[in-house]
Protein backbone atom coordinates (compact mmCIF):
# COMPACT_ATOMS: atom_id res chain seq x y z
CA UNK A 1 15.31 0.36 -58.41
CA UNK A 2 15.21 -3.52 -57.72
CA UNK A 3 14.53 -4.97 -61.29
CA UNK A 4 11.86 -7.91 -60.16
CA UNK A 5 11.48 -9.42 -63.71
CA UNK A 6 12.61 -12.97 -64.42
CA UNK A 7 16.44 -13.05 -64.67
CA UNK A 8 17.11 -9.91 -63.17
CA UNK A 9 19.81 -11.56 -61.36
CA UNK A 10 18.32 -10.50 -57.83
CA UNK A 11 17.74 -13.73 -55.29
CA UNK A 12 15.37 -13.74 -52.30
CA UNK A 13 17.42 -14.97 -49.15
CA UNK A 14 16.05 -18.77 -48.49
CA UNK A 15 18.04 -19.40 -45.55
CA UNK A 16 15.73 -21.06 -43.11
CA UNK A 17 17.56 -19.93 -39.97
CA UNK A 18 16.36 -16.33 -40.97
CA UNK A 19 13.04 -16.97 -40.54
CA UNK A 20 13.49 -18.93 -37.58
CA UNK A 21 15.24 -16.43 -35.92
CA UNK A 22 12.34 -14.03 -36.47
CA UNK A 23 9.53 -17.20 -35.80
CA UNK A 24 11.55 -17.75 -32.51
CA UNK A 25 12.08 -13.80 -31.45
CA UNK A 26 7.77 -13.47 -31.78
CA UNK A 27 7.14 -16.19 -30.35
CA UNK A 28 9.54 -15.20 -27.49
CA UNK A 29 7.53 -11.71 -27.61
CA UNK A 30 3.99 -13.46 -27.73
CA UNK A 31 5.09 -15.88 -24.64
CA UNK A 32 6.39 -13.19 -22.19
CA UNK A 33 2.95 -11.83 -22.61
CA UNK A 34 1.06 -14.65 -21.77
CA UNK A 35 2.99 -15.19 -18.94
CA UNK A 36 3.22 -11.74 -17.54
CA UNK A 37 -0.39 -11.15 -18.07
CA UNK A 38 -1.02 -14.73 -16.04
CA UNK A 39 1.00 -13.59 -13.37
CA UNK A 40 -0.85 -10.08 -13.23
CA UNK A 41 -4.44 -11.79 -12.65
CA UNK A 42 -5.36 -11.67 -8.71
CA UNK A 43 -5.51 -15.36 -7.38
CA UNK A 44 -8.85 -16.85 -7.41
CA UNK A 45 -10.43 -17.20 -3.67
CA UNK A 46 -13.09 -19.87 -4.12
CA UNK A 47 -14.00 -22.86 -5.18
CA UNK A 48 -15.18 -23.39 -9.13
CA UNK A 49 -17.22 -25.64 -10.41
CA UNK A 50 -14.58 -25.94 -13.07
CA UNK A 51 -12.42 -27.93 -10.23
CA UNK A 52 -14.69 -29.53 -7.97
CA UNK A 53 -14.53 -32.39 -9.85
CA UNK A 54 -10.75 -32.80 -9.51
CA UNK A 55 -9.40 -36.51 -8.09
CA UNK A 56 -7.56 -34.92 -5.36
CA UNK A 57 -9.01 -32.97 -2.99
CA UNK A 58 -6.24 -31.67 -1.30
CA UNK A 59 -5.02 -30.03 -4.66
CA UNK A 60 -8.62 -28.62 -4.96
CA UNK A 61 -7.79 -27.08 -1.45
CA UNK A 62 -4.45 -25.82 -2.32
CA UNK A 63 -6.04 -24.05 -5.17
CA UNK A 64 -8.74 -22.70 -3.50
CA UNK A 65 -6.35 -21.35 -0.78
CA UNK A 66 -4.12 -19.65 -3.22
CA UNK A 67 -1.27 -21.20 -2.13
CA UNK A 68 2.27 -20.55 -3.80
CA UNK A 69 3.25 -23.29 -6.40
CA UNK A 70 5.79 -25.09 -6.31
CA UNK A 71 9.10 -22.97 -8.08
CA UNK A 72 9.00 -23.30 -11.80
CA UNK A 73 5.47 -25.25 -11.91
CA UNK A 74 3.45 -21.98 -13.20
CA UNK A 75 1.78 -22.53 -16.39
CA UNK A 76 4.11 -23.03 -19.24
CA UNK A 77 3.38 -20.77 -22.41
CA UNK A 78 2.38 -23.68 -24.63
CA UNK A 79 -0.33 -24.13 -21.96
CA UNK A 80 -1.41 -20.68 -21.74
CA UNK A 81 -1.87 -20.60 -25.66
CA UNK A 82 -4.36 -23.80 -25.37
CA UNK A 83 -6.27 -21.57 -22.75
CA UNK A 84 -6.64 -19.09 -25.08
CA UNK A 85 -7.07 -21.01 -27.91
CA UNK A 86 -10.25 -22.93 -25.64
CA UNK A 87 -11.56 -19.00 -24.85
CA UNK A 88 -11.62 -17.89 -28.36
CA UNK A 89 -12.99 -21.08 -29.80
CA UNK A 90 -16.10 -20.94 -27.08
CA UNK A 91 -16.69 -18.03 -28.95
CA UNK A 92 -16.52 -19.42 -32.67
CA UNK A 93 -18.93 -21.96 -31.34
CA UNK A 94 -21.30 -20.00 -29.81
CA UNK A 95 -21.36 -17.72 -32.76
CA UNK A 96 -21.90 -20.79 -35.04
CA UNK A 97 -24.82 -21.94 -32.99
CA UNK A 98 -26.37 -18.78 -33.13
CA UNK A 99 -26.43 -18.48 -36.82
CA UNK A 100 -27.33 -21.95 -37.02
CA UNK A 101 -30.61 -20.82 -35.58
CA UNK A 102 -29.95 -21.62 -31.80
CA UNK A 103 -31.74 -18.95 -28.90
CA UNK A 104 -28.04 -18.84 -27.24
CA UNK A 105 -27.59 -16.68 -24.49
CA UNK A 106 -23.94 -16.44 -23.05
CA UNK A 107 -24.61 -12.99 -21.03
CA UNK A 108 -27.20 -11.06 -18.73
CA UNK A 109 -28.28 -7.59 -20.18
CA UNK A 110 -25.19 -6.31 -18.13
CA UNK A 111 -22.57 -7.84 -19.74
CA UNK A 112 -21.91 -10.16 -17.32
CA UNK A 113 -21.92 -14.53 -17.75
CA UNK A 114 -24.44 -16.13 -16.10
CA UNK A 115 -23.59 -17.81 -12.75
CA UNK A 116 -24.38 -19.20 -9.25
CA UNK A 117 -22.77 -17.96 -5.96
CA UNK A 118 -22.53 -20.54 -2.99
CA UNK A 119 -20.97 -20.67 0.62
CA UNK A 120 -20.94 -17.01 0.94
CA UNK A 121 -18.77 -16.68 -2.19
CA UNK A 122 -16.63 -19.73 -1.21
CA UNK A 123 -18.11 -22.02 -4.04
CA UNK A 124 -19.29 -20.10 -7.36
CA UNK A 125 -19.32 -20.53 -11.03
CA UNK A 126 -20.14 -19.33 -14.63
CA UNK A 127 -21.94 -20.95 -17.23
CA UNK A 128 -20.89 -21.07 -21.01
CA UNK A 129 -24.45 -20.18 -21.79
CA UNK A 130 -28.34 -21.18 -21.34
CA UNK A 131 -30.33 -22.29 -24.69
CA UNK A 132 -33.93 -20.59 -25.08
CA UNK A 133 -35.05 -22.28 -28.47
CA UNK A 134 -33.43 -25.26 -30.54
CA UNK A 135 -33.86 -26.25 -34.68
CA UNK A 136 -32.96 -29.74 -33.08
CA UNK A 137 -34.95 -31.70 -30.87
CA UNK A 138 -34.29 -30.62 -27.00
CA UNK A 139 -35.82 -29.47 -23.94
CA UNK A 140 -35.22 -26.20 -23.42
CA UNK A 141 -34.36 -23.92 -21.18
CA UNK A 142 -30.72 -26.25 -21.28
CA UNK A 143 -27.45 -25.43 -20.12
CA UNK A 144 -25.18 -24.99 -23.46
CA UNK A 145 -21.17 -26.42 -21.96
CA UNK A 146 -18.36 -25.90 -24.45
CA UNK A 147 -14.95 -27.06 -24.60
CA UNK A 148 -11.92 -27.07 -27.27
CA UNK A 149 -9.87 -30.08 -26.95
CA UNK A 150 -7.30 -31.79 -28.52
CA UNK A 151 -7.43 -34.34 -31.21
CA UNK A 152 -6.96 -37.60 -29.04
CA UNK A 153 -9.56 -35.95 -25.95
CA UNK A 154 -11.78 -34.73 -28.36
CA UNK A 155 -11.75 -38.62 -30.15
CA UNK A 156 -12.05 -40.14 -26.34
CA UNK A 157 -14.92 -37.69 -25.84
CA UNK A 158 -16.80 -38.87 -29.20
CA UNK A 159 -16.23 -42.64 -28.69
CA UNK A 160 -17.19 -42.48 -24.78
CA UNK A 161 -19.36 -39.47 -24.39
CA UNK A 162 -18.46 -36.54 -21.98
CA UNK A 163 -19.78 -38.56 -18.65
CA UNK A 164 -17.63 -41.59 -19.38
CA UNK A 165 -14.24 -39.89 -20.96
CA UNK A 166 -14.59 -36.86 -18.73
CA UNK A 167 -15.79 -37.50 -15.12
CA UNK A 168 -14.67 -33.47 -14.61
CA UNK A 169 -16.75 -31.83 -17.06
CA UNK A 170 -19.86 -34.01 -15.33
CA UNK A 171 -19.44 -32.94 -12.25
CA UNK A 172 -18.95 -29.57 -13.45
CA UNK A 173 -22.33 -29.41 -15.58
CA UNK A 174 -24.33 -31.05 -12.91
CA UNK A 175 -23.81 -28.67 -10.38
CA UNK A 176 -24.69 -25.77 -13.18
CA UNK A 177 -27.68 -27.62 -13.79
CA UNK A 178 -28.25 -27.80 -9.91
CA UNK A 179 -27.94 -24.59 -8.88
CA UNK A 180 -29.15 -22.63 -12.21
CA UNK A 181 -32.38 -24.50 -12.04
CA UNK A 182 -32.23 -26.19 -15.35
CA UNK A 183 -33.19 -29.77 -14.96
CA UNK A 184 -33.53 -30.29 -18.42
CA UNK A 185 -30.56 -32.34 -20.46
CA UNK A 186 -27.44 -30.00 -21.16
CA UNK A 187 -26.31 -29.58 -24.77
CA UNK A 188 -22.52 -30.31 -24.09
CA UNK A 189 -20.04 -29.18 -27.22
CA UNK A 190 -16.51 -29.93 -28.38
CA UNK A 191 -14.53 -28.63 -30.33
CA UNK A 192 -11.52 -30.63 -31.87
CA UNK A 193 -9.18 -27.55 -32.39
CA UNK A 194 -6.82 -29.33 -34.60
CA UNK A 195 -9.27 -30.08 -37.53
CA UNK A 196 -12.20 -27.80 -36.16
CA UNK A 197 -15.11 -30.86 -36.30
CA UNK A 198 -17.85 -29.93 -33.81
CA UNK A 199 -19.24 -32.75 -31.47
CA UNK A 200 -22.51 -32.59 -29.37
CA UNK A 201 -24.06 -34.71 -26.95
CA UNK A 202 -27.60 -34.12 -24.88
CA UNK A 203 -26.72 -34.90 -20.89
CA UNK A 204 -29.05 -35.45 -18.44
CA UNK A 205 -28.95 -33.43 -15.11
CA UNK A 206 -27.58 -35.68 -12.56
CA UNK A 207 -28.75 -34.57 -8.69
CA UNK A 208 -27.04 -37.11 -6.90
CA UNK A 209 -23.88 -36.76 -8.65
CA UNK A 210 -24.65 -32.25 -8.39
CA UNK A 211 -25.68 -33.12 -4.02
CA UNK A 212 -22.06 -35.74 -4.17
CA UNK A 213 -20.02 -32.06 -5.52
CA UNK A 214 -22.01 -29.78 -3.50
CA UNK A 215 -21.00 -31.96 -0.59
CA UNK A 216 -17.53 -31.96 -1.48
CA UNK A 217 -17.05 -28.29 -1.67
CA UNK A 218 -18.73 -27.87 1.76
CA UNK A 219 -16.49 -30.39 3.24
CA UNK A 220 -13.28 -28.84 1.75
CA UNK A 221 -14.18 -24.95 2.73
CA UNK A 222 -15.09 -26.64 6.66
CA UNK A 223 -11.01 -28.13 6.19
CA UNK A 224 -9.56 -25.04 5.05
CA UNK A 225 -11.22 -23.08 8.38
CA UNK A 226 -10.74 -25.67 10.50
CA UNK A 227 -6.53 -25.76 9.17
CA UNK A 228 -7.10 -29.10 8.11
CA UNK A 229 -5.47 -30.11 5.01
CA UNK A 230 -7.03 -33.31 3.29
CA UNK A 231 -5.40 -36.29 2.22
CA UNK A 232 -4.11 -36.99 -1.26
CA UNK A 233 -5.32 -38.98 -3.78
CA UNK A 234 -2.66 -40.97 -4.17
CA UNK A 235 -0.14 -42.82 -2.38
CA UNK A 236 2.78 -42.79 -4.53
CA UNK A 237 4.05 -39.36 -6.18
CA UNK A 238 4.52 -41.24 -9.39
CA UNK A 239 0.63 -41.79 -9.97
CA UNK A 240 -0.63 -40.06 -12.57
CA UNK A 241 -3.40 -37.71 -10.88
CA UNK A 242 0.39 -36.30 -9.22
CA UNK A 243 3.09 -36.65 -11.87
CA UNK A 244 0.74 -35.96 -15.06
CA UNK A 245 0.06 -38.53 -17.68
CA UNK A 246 -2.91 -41.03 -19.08
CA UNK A 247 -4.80 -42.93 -16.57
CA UNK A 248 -7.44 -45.45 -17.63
CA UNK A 249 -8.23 -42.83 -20.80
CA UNK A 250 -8.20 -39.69 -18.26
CA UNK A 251 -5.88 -36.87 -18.53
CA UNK A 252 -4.38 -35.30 -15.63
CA UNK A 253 -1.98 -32.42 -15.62
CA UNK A 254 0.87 -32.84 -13.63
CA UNK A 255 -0.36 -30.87 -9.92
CA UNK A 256 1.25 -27.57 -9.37
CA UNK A 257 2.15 -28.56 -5.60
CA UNK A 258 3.86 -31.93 -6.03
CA UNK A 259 7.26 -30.77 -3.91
CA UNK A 260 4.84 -29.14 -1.27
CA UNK A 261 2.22 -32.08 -1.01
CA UNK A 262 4.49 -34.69 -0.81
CA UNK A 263 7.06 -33.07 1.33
CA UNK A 264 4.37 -33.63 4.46
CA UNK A 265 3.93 -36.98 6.17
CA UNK A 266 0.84 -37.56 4.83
């Protein structure tokens, strides 16, 4: 028997490289997953309201037609953790609203998010969740819009507001608001997952900005049947909205079809 009293003689093994051996083997376990499991889902076949929003519309049409991306651009595994990380935080949030005494509803009575289905199934989405009742002063019914963001987005997002620091997220709630039929102002949450502070913001339905997206998704499905593909948004592949990186404030990751886009004329 291992004596464990003081003195015994007996020394736990401190080396550090042990433990990162083990640290780097499940972590090596935990990322094949994510990426096996990401290449298991089918490809998406429409366009969400999630993307419409996007700079570029060819990359919006690339995505929408599924196409191939360019060799060794697939989601890293540090990204697919944030994904999950934003997925299981919508759900600490939305528990935490409930309890706070928020009417939250983030499902129909069969189990399914709520949604809106456009184009024949060419341009849907699903909602975070629709609030019935407040303890704070709103409007409701109100669309309830979540997202988990880093430190320095999350900061941009509280200094700017969602409209300003996020252009996407806008576009995306005011086409939610547009085609769920809830005119009143959104309640739009963030959640900073690095020190877990919550930030919320009322936003106002916007229906020129929700007609501007609706527009754009019509005009990108018409391309894509027509064989059209759309210009780019830029005109150098070093710009941001291609190569990834800060621009004016705005993040944009780098586009999965750089080689392909950029290989054409135009």
């Amino acid at each position: 028997m291992i004596d464990l009293n003081h003195g015994s003689g007996a020394t736990c093994d401190t080396d550090p490289r042990r433990f990162n051996i083990v640290s780097d083997q499940v972590n090596g376990a935990v990322d094949l997953m994510l990426t096996q499991r990401q290449r298991a889902q089918v490809p998406r076949t429409y366009i969400g309201a999630s993307s419409i929003g996007r700079t570029c519309l060819r990359q919006i049409q690339y995505d929408y037609m599924a196409v191939p991306k360019d060799e060794g651009r697939d989601f890293e595994p540090r990204t697919l953790r944030i994904f999950e990380a934003g997925h299981k935080g919508e759900d600490i949030v939305a528990a935490w609203l409930k309890d706070a005494g928020f009417d939250l509803r983030t499902h129909g009575a069969d189990g399914r998010q709520y949604g809106y289905v456009q184009l024949g199934g060419r341009f849907k989405g699903h909602i975070d969740g629709v609030v019935l009742r407040a303890p704070i002063s709103m409007a409701v019914p109100a669309l309830w819009e979540n997202k988990v963001l880093g430190s320095a987005s999350w900061q941009a997002t509280v200094k700017k507001g969602v409209v300003r620091s996020k252009p996407i997220y806008a576009a995306q709630m005011a086409i939610y608001q547009a085609y769920m039929d809830l005119p009143n102002p959104a309640l739009f949450t963030a959640l900073n997952r690095d020190t877990w502070e919550l930030y919320a913001e009322l936003v106002p339905a916007d229906p020129p900005l929700a007609q501007q997206m609706s527009d754009r998704a019509v005009h990108i499905v018409r391309a894509c049947d027509h064989q059209e593909v759309l210009p780019r948004a830029a005109g150098d592949r070093r710009a941001k909205v291609c190569a990834g990186g800060h621009d004016d404030d705005h993040w944009h990751p780098p586009c999965a079809w750089q080689d392909r886009c950029w290989s054409r004329p135009s």
